[in-house]
C-alpha atoms as a PDB file:
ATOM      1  CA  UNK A   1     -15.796  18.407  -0.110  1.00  0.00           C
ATOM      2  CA  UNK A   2     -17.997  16.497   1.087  1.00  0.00           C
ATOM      3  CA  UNK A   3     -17.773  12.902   3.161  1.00  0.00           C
ATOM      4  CA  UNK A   4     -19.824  10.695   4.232  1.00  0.00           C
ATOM      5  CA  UNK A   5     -20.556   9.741   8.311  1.00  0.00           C
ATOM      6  CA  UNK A   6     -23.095   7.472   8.984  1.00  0.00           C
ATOM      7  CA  UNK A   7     -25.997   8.183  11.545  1.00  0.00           C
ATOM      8  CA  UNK A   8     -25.518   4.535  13.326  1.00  0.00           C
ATOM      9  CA  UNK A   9     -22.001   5.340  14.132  1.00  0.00           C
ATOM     10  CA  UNK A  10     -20.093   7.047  16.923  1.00  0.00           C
ATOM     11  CA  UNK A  11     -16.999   8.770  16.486  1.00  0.00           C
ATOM     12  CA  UNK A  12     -13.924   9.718  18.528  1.00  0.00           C
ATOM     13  CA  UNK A  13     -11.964  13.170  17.517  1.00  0.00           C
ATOM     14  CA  UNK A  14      -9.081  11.066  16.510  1.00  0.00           C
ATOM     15  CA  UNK A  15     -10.935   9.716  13.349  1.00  0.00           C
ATOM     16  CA  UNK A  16     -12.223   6.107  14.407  1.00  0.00           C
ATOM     17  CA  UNK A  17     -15.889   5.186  14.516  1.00  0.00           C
ATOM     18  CA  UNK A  18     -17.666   2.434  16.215  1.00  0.00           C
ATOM     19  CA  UNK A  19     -21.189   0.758  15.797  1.00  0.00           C
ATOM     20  CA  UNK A  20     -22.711  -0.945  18.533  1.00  0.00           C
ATOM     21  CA  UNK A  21     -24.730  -3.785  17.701  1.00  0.00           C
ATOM     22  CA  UNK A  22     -25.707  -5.760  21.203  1.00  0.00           C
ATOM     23  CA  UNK A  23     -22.005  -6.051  23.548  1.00  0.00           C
ATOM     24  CA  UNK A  24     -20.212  -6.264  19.750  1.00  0.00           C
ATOM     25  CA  UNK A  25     -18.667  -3.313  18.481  1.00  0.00           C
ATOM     26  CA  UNK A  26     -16.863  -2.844  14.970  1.00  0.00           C
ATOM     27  CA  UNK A  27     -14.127   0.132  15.153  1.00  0.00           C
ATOM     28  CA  UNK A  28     -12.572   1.420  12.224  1.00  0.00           C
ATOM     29  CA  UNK A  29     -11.408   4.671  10.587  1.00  0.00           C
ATOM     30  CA  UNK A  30     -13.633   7.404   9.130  1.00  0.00           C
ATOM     31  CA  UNK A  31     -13.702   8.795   5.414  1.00  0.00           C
ATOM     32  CA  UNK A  32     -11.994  11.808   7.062  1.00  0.00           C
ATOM     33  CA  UNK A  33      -9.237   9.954   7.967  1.00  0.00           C
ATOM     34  CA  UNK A  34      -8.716   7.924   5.274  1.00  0.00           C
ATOM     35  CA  UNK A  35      -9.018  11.237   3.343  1.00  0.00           C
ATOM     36  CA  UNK A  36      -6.273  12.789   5.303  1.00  0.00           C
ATOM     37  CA  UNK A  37      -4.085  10.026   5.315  1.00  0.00           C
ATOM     38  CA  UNK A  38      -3.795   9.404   1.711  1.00  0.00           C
ATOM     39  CA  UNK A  39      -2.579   6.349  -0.010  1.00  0.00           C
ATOM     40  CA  UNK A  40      -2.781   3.451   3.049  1.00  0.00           C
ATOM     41  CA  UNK A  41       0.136   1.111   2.813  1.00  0.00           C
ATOM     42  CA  UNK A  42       0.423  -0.900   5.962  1.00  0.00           C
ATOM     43  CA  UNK A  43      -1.995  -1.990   9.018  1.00  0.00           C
ATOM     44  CA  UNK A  44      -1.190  -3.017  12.374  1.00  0.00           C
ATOM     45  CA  UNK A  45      -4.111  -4.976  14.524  1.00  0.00           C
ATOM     46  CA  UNK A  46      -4.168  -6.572  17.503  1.00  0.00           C
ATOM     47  CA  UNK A  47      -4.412 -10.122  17.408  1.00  0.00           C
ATOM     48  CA  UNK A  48      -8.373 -12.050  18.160  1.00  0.00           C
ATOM     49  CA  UNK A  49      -8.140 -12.467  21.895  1.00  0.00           C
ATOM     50  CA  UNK A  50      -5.783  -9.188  22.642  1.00  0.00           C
ATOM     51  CA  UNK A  51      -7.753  -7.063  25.352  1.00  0.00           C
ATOM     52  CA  UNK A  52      -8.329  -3.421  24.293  1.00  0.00           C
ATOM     53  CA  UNK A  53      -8.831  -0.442  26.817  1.00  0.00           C
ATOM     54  CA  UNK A  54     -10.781   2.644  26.113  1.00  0.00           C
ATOM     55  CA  UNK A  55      -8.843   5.732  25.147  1.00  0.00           C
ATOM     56  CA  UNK A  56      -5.505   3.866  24.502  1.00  0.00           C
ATOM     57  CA  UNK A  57      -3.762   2.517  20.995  1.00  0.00           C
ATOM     58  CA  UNK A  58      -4.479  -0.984  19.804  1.00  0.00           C
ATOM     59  CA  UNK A  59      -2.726  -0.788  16.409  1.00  0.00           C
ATOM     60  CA  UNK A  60      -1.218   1.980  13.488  1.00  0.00           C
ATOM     61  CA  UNK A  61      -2.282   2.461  10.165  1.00  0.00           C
ATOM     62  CA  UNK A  62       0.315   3.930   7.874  1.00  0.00           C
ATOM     63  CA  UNK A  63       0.069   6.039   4.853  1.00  0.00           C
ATOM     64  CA  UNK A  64       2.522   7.724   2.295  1.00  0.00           C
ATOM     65  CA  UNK A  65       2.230  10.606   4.433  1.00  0.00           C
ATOM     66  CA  UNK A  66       2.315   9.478   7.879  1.00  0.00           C
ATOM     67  CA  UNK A  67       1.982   6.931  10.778  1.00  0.00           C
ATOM     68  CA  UNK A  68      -0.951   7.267  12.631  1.00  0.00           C
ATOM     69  CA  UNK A  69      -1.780   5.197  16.133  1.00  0.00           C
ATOM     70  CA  UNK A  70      -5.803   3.680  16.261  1.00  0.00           C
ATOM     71  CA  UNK A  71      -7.584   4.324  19.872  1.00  0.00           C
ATOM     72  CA  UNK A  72      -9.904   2.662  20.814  1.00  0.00           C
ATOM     73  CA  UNK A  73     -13.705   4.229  21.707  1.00  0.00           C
ATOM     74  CA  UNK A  74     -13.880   0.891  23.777  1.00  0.00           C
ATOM     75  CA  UNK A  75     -12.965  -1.504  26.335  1.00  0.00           C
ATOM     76  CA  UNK A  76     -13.529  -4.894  25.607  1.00  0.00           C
ATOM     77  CA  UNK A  77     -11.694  -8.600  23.687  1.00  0.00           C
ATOM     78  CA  UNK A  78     -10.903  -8.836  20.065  1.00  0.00           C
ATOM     79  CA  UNK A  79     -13.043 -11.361  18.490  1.00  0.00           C
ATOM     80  CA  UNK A  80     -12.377 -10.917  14.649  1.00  0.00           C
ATOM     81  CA  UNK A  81      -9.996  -8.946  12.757  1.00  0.00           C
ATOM     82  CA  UNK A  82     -10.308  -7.735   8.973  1.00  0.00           C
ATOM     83  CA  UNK A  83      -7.718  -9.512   8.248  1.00  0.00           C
ATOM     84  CA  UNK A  84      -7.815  -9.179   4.254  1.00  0.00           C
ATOM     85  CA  UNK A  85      -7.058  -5.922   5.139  1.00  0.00           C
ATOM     86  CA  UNK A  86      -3.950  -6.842   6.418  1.00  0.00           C
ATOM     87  CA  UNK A  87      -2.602  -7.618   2.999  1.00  0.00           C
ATOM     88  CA  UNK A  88      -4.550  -5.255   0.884  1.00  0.00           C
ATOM     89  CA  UNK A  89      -4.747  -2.274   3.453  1.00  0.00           C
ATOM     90  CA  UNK A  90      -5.384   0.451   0.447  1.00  0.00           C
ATOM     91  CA  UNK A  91      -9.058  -1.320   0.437  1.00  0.00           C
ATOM     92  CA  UNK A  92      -9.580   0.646   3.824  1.00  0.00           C
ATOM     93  CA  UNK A  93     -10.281   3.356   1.335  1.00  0.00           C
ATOM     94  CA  UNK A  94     -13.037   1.620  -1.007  1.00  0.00           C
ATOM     95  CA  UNK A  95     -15.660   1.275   2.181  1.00  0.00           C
ATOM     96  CA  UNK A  96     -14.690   2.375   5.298  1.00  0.00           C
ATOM     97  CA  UNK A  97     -17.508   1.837   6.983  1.00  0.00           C
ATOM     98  CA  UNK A  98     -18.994  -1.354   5.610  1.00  0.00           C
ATOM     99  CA  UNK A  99     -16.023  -4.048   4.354  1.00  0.00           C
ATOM    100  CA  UNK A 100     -13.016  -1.133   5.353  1.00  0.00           C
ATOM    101  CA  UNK A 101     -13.837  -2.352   8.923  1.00  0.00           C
ATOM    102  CA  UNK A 102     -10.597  -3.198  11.080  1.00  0.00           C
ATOM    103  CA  UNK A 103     -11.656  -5.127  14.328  1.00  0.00           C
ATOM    104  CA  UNK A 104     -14.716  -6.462  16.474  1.00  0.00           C
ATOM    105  CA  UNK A 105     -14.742  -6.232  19.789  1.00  0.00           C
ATOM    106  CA  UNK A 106     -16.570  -7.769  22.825  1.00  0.00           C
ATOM    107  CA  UNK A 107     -17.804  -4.530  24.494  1.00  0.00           C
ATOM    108  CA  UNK A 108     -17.230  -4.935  28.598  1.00  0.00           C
ATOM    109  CA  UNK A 109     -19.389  -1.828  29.005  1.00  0.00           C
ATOM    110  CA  UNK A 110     -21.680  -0.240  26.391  1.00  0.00           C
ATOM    111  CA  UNK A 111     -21.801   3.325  28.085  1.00  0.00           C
ATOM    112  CA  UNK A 112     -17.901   3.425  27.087  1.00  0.00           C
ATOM    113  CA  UNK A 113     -19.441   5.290  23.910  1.00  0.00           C
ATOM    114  CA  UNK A 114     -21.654   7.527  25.430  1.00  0.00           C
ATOM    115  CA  UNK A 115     -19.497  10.333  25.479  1.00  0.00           C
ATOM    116  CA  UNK A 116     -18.590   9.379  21.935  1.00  0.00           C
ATOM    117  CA  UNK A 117     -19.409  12.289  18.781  1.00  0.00           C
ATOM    118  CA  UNK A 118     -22.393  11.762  16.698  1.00  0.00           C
ATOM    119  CA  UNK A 119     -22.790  12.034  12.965  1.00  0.00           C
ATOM    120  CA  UNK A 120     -23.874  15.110  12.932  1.00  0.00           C
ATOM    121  CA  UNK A 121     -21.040  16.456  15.759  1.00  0.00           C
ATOM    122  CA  UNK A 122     -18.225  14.172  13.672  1.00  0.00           C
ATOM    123  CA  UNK A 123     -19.152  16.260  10.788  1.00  0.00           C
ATOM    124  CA  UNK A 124     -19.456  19.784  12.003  1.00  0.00           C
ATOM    125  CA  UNK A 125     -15.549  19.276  13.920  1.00  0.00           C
ATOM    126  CA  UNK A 126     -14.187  18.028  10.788  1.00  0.00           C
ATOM    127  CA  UNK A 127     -15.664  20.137   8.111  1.00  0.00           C
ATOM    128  CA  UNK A 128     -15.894  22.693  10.058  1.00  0.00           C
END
């Protein structure tokens, strides 16, 4: 099988990506992921304003087959949420990457992604 992982986005091991454009950063979940995960039934974001830290949880996303907690590649302020999403979370599937976003964020520090996976690293860890 094979998924797709964009060459403008980082990714973290746990299965969310972020693109950088200027100090804002969109974070969601990979094709992997939403692979994995199945059937999405239920999304929890933080709220516009909530701060998020690098490396810890700022929300769930929950399948038929599990609850999994979203970390964040970044530390920075929520400005927008997705929050259609929020009552039609099994669109996360149709385009993860473009309208499947979950949150933007006000990056405090760019280099918190430098140590982020590319595309082509993303790809090789997952597909092995």
């Amino acid at each position: 099988m094979s998924l797709e992982y964009p060459g403008d986005l980082k990714y973290l091991d746990t299965h969310e990506y972020v693109r950088l454009e200027g100090e804002i950063a969109t974070i969601g979940i990979t094709a992997f992921a939403v692979d994995q995960l199945g059937d999405i039934v239920f999304l929890e974001l933080p709220e516009v304003g909530d701060a998020i830290t690098k490396g810890e949880t700022f929300g769930t996303v929950e399948s038929v087959k599990a609850v999994e907690d979203l970390n964040s590649p970044i530390t920075g302020t929520v400005i927008d949420r997705n929050e259609p999403l929020l009552d039609s979370p099994e669109q996360v599937a149709d385009d993860p990457y473009g309208e499947g976003w979950l949150i933007k964020v006000r990056v405090n520090d760019p280099g918190d992604i430098d140590d982020a996976l590319t595309a082509d690293e993303y790809s090789a860890q997952v597909e092995g």
